[in-house]
N, C-alpha and C. Protein backbone atom coordinates (compact mmCIF):
# COMPACT_ATOMS: atom_id res chain seq x y z
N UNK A 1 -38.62 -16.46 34.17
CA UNK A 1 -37.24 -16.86 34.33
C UNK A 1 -36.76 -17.66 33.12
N UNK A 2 -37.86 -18.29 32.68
CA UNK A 2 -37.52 -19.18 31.82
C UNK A 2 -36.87 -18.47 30.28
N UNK A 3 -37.85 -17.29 29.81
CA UNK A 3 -37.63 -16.76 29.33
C UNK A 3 -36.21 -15.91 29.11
N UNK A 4 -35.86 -15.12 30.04
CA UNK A 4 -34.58 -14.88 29.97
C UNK A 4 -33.72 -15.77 29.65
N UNK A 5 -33.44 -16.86 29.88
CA UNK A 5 -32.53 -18.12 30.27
C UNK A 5 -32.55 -18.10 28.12
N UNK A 6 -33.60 -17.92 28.00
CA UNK A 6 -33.92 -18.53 26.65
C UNK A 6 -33.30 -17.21 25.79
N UNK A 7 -33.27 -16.23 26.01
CA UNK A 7 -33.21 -14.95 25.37
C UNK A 7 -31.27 -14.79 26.08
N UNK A 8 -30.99 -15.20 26.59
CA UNK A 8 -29.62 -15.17 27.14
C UNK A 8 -28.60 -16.49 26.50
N UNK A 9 -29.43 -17.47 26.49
CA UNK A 9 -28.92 -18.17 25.31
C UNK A 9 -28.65 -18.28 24.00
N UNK A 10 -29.62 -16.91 23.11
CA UNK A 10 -29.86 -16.93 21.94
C UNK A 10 -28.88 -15.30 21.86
N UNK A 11 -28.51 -14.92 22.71
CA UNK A 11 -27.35 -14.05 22.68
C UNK A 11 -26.29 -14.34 22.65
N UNK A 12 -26.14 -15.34 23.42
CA UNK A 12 -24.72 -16.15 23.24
C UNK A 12 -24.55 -16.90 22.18
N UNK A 13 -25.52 -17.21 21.36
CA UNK A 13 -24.88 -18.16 20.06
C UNK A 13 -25.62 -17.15 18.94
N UNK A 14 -25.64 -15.86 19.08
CA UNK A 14 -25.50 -15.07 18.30
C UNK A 14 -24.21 -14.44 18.56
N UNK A 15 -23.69 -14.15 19.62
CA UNK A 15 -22.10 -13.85 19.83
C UNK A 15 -21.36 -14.88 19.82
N UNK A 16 -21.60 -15.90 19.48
CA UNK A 16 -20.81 -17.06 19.37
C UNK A 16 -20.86 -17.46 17.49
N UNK A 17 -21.86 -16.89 16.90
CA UNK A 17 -21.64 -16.71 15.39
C UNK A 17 -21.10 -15.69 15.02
N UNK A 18 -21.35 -14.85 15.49
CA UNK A 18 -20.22 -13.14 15.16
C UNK A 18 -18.55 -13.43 15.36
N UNK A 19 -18.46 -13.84 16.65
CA UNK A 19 -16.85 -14.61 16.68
C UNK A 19 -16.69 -15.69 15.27
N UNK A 20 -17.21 -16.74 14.96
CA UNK A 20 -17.29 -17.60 14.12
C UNK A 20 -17.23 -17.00 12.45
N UNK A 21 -17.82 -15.39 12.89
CA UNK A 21 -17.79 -15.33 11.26
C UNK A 21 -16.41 -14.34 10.97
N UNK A 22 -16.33 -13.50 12.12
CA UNK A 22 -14.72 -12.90 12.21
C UNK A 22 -13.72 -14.17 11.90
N UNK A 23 -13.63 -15.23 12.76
CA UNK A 23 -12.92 -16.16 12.31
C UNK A 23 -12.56 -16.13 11.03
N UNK A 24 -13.49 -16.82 9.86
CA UNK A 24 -13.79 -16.80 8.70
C UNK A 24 -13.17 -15.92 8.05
N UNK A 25 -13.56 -14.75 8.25
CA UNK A 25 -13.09 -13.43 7.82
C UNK A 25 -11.66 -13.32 7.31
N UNK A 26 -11.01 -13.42 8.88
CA UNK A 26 -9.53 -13.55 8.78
C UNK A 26 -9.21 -14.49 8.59
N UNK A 27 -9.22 -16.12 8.21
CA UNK A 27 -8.65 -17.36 7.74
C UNK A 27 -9.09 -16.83 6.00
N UNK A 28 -9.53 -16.50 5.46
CA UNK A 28 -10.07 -16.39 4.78
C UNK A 28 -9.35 -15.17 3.80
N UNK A 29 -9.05 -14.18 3.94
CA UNK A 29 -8.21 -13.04 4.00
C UNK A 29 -6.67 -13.65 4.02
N UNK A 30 -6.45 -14.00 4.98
CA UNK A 30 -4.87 -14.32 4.67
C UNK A 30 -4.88 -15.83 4.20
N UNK A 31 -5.66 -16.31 3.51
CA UNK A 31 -5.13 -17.75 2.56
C UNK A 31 -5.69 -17.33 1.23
N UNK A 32 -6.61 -15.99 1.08
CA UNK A 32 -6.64 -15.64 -0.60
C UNK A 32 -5.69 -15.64 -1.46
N UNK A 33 -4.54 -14.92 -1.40
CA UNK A 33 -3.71 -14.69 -2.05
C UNK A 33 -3.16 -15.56 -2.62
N UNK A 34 -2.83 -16.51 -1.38
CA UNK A 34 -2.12 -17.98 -1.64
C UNK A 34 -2.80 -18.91 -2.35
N UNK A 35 -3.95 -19.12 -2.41
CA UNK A 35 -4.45 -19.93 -3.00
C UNK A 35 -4.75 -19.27 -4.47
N UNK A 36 -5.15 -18.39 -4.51
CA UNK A 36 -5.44 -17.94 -6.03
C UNK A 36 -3.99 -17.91 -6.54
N UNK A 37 -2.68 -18.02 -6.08
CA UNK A 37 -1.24 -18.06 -6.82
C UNK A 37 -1.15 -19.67 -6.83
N UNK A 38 -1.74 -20.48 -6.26
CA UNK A 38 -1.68 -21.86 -6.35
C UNK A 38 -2.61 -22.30 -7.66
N UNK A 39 -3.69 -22.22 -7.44
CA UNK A 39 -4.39 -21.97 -8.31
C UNK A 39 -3.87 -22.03 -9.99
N UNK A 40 -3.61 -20.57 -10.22
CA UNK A 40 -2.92 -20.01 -11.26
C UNK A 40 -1.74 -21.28 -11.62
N UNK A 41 -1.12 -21.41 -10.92
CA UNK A 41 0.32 -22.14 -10.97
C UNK A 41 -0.44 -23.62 -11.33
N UNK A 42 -1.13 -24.36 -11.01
CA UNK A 42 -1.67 -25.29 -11.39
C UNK A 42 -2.10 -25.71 -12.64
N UNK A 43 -3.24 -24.64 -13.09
CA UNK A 43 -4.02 -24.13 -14.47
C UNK A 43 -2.96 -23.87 -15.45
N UNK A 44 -1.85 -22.94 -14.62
CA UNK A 44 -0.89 -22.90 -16.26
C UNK A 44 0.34 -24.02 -16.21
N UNK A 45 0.31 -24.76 -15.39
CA UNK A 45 1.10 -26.08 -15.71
C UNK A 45 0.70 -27.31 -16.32
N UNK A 46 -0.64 -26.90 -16.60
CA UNK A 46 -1.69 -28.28 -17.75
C UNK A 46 -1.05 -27.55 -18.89
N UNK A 47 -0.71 -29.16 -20.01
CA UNK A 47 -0.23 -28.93 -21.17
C UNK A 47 -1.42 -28.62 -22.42
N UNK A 48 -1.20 -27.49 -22.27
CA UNK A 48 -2.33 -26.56 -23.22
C UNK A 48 -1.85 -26.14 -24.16
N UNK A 49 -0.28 -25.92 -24.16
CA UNK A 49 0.51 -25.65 -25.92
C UNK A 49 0.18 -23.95 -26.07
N UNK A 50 0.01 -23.32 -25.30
CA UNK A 50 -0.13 -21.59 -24.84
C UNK A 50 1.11 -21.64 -24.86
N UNK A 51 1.74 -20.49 -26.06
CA UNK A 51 3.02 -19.61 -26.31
C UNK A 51 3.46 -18.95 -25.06
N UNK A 52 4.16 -19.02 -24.16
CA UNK A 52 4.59 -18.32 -23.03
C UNK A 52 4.00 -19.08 -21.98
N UNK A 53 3.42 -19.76 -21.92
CA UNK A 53 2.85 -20.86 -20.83
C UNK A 53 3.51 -20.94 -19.36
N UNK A 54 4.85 -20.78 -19.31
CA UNK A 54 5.81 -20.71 -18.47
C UNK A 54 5.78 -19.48 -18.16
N UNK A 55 6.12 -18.69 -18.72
CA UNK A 55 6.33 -17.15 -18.48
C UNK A 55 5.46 -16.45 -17.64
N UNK A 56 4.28 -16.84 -18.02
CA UNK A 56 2.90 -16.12 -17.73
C UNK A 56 2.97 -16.83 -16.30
N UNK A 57 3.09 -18.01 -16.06
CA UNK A 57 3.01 -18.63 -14.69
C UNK A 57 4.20 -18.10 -13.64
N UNK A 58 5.18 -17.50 -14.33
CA UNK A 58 6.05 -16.48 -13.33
C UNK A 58 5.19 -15.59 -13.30
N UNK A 59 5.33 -14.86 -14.06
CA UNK A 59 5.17 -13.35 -14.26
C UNK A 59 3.63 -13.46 -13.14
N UNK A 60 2.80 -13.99 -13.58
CA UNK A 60 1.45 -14.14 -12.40
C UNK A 60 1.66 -14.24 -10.95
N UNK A 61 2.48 -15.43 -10.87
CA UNK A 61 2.76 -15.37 -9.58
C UNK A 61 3.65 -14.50 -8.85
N UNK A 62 4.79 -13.87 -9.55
CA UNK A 62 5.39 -13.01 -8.87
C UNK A 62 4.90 -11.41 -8.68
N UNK A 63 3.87 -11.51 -9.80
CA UNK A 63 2.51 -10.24 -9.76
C UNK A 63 1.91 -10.21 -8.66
N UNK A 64 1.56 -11.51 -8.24
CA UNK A 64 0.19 -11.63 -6.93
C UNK A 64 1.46 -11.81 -5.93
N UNK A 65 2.52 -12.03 -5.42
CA UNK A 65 3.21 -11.70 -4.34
C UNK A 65 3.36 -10.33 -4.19
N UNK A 66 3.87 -9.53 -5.36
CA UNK A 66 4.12 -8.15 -5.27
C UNK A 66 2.93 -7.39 -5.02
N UNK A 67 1.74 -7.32 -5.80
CA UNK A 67 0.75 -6.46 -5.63
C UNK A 67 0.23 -6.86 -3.84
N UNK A 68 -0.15 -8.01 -3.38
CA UNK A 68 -0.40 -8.35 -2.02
C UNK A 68 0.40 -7.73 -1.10
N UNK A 69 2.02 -8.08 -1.18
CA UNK A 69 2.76 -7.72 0.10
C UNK A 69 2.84 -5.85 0.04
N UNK A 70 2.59 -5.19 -1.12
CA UNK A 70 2.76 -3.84 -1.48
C UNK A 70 1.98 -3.16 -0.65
N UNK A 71 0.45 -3.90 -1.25
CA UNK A 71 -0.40 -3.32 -0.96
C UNK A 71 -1.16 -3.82 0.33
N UNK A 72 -1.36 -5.42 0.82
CA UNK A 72 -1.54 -5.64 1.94
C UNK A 72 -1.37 -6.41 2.56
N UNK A 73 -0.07 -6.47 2.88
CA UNK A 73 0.73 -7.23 3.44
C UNK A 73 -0.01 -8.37 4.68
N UNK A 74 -1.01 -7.81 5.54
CA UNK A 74 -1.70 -8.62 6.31
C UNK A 74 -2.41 -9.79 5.65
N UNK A 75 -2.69 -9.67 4.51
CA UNK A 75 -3.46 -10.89 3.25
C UNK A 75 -2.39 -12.32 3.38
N UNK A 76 -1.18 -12.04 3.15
CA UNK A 76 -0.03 -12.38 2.83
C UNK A 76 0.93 -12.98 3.65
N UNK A 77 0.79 -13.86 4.92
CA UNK A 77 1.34 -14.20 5.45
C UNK A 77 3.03 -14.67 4.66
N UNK A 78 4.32 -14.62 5.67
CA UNK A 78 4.94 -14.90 4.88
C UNK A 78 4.88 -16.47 5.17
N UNK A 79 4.80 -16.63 6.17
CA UNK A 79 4.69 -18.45 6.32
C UNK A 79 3.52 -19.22 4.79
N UNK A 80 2.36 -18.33 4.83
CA UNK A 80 1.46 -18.83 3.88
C UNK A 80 2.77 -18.69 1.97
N UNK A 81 3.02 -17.63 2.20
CA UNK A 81 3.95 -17.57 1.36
C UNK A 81 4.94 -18.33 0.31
N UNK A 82 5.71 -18.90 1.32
CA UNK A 82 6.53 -19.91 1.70
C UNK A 82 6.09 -21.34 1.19
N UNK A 83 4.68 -21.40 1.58
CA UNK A 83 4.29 -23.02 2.01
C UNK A 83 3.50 -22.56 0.32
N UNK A 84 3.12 -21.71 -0.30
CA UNK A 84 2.29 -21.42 -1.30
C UNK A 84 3.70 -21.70 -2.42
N UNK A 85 4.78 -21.30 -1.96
CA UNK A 85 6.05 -21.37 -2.88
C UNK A 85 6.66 -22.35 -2.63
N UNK A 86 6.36 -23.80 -1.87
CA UNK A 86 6.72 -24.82 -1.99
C UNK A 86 5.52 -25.38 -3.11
N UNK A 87 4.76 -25.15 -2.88
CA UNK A 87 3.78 -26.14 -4.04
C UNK A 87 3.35 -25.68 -5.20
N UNK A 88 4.15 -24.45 -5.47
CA UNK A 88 4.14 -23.77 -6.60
C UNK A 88 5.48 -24.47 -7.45
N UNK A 89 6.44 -24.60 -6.52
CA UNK A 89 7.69 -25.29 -7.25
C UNK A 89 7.00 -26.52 -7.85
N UNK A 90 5.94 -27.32 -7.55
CA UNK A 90 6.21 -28.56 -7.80
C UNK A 90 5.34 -28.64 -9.30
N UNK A 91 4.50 -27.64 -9.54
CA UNK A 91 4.14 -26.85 -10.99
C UNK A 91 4.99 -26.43 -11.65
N UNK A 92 6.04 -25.44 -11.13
CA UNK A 92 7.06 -25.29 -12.34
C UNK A 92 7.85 -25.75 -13.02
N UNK A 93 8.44 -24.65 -14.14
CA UNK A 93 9.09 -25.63 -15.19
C UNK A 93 10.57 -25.05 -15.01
N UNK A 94 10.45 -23.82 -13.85
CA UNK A 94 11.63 -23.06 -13.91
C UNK A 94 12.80 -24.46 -12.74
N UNK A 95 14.24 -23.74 -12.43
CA UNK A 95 15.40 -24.42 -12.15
C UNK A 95 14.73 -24.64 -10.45
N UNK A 96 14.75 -25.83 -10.04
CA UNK A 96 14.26 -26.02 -8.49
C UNK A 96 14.58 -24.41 -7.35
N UNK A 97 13.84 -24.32 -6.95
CA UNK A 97 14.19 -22.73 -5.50
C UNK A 97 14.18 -22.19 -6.30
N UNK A 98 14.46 -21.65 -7.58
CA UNK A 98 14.43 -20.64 -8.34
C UNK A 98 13.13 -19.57 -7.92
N UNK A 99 11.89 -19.43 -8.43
CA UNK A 99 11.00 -19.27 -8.19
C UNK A 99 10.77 -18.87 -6.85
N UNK A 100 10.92 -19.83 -5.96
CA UNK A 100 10.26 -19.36 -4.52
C UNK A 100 11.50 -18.22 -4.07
N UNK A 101 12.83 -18.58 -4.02
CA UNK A 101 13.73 -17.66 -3.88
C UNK A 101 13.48 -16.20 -4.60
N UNK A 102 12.88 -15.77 -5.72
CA UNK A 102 12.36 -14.68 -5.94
C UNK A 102 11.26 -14.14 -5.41
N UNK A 103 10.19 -15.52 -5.41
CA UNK A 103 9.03 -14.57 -4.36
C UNK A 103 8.89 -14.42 -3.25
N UNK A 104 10.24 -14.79 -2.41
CA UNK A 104 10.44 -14.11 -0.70
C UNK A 104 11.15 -13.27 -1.38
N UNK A 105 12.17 -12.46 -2.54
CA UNK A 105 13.13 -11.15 -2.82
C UNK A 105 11.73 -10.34 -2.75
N UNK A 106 10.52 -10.67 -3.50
CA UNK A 106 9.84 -9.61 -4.47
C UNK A 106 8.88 -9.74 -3.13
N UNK A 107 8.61 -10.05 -1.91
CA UNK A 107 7.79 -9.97 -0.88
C UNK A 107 8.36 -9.17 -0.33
N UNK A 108 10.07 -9.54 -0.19
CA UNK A 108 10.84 -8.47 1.08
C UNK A 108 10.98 -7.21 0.87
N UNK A 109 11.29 -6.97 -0.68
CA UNK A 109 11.39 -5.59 -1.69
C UNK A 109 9.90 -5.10 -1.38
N UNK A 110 9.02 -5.55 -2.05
CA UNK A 110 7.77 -4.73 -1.59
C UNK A 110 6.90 -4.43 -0.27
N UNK A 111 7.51 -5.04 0.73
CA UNK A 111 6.74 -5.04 2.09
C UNK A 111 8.25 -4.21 2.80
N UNK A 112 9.35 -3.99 2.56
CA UNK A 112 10.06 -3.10 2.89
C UNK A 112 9.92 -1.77 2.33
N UNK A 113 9.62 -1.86 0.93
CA UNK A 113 9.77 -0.32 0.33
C UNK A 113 8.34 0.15 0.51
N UNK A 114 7.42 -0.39 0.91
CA UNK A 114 6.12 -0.15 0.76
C UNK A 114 5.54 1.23 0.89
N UNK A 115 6.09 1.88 2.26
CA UNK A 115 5.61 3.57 2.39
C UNK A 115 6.41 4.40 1.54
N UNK A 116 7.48 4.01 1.25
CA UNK A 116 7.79 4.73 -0.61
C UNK A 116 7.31 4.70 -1.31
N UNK A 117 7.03 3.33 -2.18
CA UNK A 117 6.80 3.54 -2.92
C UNK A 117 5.01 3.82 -2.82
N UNK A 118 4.24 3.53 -1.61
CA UNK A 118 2.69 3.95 -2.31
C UNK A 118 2.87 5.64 -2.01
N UNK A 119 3.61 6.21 -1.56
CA UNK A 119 3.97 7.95 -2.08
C UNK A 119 3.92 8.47 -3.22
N UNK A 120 5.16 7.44 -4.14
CA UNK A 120 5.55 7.74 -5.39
C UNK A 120 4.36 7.41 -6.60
N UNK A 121 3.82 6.62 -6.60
CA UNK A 121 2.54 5.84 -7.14
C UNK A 121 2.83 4.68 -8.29
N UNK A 122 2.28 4.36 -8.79
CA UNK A 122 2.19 3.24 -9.55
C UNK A 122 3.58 2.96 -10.39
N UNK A 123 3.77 4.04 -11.02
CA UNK A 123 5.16 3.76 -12.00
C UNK A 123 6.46 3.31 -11.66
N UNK A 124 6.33 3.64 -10.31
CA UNK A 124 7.47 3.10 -9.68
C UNK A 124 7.47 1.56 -9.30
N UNK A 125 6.42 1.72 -9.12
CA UNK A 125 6.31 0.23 -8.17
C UNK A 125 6.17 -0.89 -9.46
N UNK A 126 5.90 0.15 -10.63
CA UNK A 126 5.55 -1.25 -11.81
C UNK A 126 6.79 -1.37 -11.94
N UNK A 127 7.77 -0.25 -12.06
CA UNK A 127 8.99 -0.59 -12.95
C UNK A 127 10.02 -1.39 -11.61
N UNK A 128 9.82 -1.36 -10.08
CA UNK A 128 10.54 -2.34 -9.28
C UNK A 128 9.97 -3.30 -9.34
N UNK A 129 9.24 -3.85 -9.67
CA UNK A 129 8.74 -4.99 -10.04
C UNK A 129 9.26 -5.46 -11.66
N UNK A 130 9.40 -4.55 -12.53
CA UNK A 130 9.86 -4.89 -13.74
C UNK A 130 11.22 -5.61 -13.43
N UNK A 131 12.13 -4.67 -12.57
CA UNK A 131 13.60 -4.97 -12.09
C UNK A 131 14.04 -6.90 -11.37
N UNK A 132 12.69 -7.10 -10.85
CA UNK A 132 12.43 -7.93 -9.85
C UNK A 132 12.47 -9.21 -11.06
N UNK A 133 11.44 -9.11 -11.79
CA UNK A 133 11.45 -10.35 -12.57
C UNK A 133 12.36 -10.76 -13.61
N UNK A 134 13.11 -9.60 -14.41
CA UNK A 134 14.48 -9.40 -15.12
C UNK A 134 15.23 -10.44 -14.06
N UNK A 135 15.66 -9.75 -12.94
CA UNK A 135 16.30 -10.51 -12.06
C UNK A 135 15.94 -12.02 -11.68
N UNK A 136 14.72 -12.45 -12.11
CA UNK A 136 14.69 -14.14 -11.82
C UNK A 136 14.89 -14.82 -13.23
N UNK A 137 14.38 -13.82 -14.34
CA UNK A 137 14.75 -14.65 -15.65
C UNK A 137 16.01 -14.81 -15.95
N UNK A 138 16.72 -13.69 -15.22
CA UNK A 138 18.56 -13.78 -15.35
C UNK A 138 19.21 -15.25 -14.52
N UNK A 139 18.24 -15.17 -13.90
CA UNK A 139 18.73 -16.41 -12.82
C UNK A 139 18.68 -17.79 -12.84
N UNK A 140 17.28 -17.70 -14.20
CA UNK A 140 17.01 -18.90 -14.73
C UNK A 140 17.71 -19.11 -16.02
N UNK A 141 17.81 -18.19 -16.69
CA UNK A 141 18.48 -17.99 -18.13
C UNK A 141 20.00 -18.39 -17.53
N UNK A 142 20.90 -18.13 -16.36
CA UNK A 142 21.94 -18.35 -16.24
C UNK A 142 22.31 -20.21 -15.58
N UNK A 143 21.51 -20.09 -15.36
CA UNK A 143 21.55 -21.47 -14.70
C UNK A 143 21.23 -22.55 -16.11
N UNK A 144 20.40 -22.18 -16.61
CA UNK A 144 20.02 -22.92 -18.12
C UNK A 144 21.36 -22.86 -19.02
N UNK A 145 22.17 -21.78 -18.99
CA UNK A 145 23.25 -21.91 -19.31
C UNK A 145 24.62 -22.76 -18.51
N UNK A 146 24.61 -22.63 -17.30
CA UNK A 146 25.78 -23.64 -16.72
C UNK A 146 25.17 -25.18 -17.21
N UNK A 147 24.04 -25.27 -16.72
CA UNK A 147 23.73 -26.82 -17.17
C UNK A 147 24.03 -27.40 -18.70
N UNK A 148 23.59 -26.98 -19.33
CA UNK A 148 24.15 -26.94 -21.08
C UNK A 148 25.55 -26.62 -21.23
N UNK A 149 26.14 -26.02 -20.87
CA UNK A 149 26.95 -25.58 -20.87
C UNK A 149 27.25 -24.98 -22.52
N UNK A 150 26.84 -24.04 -22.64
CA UNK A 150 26.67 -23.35 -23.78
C UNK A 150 26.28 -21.85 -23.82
N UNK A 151 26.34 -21.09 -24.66
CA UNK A 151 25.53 -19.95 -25.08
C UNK A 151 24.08 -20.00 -25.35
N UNK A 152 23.14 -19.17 -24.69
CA UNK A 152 21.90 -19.86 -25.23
C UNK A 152 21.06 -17.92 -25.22
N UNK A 153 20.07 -18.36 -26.24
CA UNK A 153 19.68 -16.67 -26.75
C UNK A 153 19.13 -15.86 -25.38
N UNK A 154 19.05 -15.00 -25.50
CA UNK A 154 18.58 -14.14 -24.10
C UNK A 154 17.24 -13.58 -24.52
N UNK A 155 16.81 -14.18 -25.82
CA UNK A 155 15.29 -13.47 -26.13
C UNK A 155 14.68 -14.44 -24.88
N UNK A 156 14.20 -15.28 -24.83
CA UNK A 156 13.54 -15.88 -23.50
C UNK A 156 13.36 -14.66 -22.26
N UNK A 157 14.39 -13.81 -21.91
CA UNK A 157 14.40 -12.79 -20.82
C UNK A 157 13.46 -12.12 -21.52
N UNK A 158 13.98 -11.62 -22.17
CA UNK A 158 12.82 -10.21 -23.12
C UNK A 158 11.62 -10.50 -23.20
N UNK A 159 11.50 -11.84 -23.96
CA UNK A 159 9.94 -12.35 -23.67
C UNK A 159 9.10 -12.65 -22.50
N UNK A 160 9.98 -12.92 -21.52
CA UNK A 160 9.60 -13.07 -20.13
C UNK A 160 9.53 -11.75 -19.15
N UNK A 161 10.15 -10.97 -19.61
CA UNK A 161 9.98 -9.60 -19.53
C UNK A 161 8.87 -8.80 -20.03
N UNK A 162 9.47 -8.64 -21.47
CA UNK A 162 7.51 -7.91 -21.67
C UNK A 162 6.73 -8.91 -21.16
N UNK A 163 6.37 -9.97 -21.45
CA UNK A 163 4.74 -10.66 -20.12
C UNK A 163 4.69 -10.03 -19.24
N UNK A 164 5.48 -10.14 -18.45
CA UNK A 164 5.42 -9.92 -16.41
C UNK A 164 4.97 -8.61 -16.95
N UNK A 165 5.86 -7.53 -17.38
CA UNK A 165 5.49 -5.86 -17.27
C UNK A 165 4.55 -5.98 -17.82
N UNK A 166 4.10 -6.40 -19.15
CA UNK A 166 3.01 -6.03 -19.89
C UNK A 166 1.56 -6.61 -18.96
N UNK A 167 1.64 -7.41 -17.97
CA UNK A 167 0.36 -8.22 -17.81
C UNK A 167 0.29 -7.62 -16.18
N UNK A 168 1.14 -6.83 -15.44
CA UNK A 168 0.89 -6.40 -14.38
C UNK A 168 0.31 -5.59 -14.55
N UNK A 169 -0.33 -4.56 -15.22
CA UNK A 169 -1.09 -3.75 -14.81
C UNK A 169 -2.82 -4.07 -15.06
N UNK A 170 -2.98 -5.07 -15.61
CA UNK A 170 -4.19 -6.13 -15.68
C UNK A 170 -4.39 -6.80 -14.99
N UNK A 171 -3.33 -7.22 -14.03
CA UNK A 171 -3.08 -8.22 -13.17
C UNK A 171 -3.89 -6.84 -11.46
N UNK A 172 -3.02 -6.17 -11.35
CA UNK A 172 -3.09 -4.93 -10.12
C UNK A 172 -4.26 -4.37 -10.22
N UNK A 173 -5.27 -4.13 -11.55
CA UNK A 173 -6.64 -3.82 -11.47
C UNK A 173 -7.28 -4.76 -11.10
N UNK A 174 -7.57 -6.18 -11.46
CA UNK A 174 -8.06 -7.19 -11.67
C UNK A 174 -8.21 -7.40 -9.54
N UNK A 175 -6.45 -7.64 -8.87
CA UNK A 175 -6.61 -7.36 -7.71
C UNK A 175 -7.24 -6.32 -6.69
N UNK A 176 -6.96 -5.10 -7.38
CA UNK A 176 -8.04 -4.07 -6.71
C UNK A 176 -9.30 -4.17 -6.76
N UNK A 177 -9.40 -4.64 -7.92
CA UNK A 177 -11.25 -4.91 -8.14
C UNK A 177 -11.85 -6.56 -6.93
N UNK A 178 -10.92 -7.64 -6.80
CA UNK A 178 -11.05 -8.49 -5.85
C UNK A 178 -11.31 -8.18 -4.67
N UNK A 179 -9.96 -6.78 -4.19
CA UNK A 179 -10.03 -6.36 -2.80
C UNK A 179 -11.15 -5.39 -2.48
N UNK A 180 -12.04 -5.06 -3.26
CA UNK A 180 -12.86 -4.00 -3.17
C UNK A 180 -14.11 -4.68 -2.76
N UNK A 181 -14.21 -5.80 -3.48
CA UNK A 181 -15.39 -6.98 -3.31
C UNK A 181 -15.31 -7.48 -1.97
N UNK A 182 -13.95 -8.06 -1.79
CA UNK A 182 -13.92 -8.78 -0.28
C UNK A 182 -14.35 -7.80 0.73
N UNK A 183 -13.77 -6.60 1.24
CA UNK A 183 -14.32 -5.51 1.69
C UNK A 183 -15.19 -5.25 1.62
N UNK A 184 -16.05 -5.50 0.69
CA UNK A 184 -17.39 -5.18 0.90
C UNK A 184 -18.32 -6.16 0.88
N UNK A 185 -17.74 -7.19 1.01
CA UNK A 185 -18.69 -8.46 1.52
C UNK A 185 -18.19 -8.44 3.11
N UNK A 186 -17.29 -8.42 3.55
CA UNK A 186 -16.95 -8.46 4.69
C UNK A 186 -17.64 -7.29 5.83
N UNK A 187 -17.75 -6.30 5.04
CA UNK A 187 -19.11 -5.40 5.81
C UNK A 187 -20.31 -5.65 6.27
N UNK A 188 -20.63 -6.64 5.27
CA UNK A 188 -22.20 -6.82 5.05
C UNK A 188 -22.39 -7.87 6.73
């Protein structure tokens, strides 16, 4: 009797670690994203004197919202989102809400268009994403202008432009190669 008792116990806190590691699993899964865009946003807000320093810290972060909500939206909570784009503001150098106000556009754009565009394949989705970040440098470039109140050059867009396009498709391998790992640690 005793035995069973003992062998019935050691089933239950072996099903009581299987629950425990599913747990894990999924806390774990949906705070990646967020934290590796926190992360990032941190690392490139130390004054390191890196040419585009700013840029790259958009263009990254609005990379890892887009490639996540595109591709798996369950990673990506939007609440985690949100709370990842409040403490991302407090790293940037861009106009206050600026920033987070684009990465709920570039979450809603890609977790709405999503069964389009993974039809169409990659080119599309790079170049709505190209559209996406044009659209926040316009937003920052315009606002940099009411405050000054002046004319001010629009190379900043361009440069902030080629980054984002040029570094997303380094950025979208780099993530596939992450999600391939987690998946397959998560098997094991």
């Amino acid at each position: 009797m005793a035995l069973r008792l003992e062998q019935g116990r050691l089933d239950h806190e072996a099903l009581e670690g299987v629950r425990q590691r599913k747990l894990m699993v999924r806390v774990r899964r949906k705070l990646s994203p967020c934290v590796v865009m926190v992360f990032l946003a941190f690392v490139l807000s130390a004054p390191f004197g890196i040419l585009g320093q700013t840029e790259l810290q958009t263009a990254l972060t609005l990379g890892t919202v887009w490639f996540w909500a595109l591709y798996r939206p369950a990673f990506m909570p939007l609440l985690g989102l949100f709370c990842s784009g409040l403490v991302i503001e407090l790293f940037s150098a861009n106009p206050p809400g600026v920033l987070l106000f684009w990465m709920l556009v570039a979450y809603g754009v890609a977790h709405g268009c999503r069964v389009g565009l993974s039809r169409r394949g990659f080119l599309l989705s790079w170049t709505l994403y190209g559209l996406i970040v044009l659209g926040e440098a316009l937003t920052d470039w315009v606002l940099m202008v009411i405050r000054v109140r002046g004319a001010l050059s629009v190379y900043p867009i361009v440069f902030q432009e080629a980054l984002a396009v040029g570094s997303y498709p380094f950025l979208h391998v780099l993530y596939l190669w992450g999600l391939s790992v987690m998946e397959k640690h998560d098997r094991l």
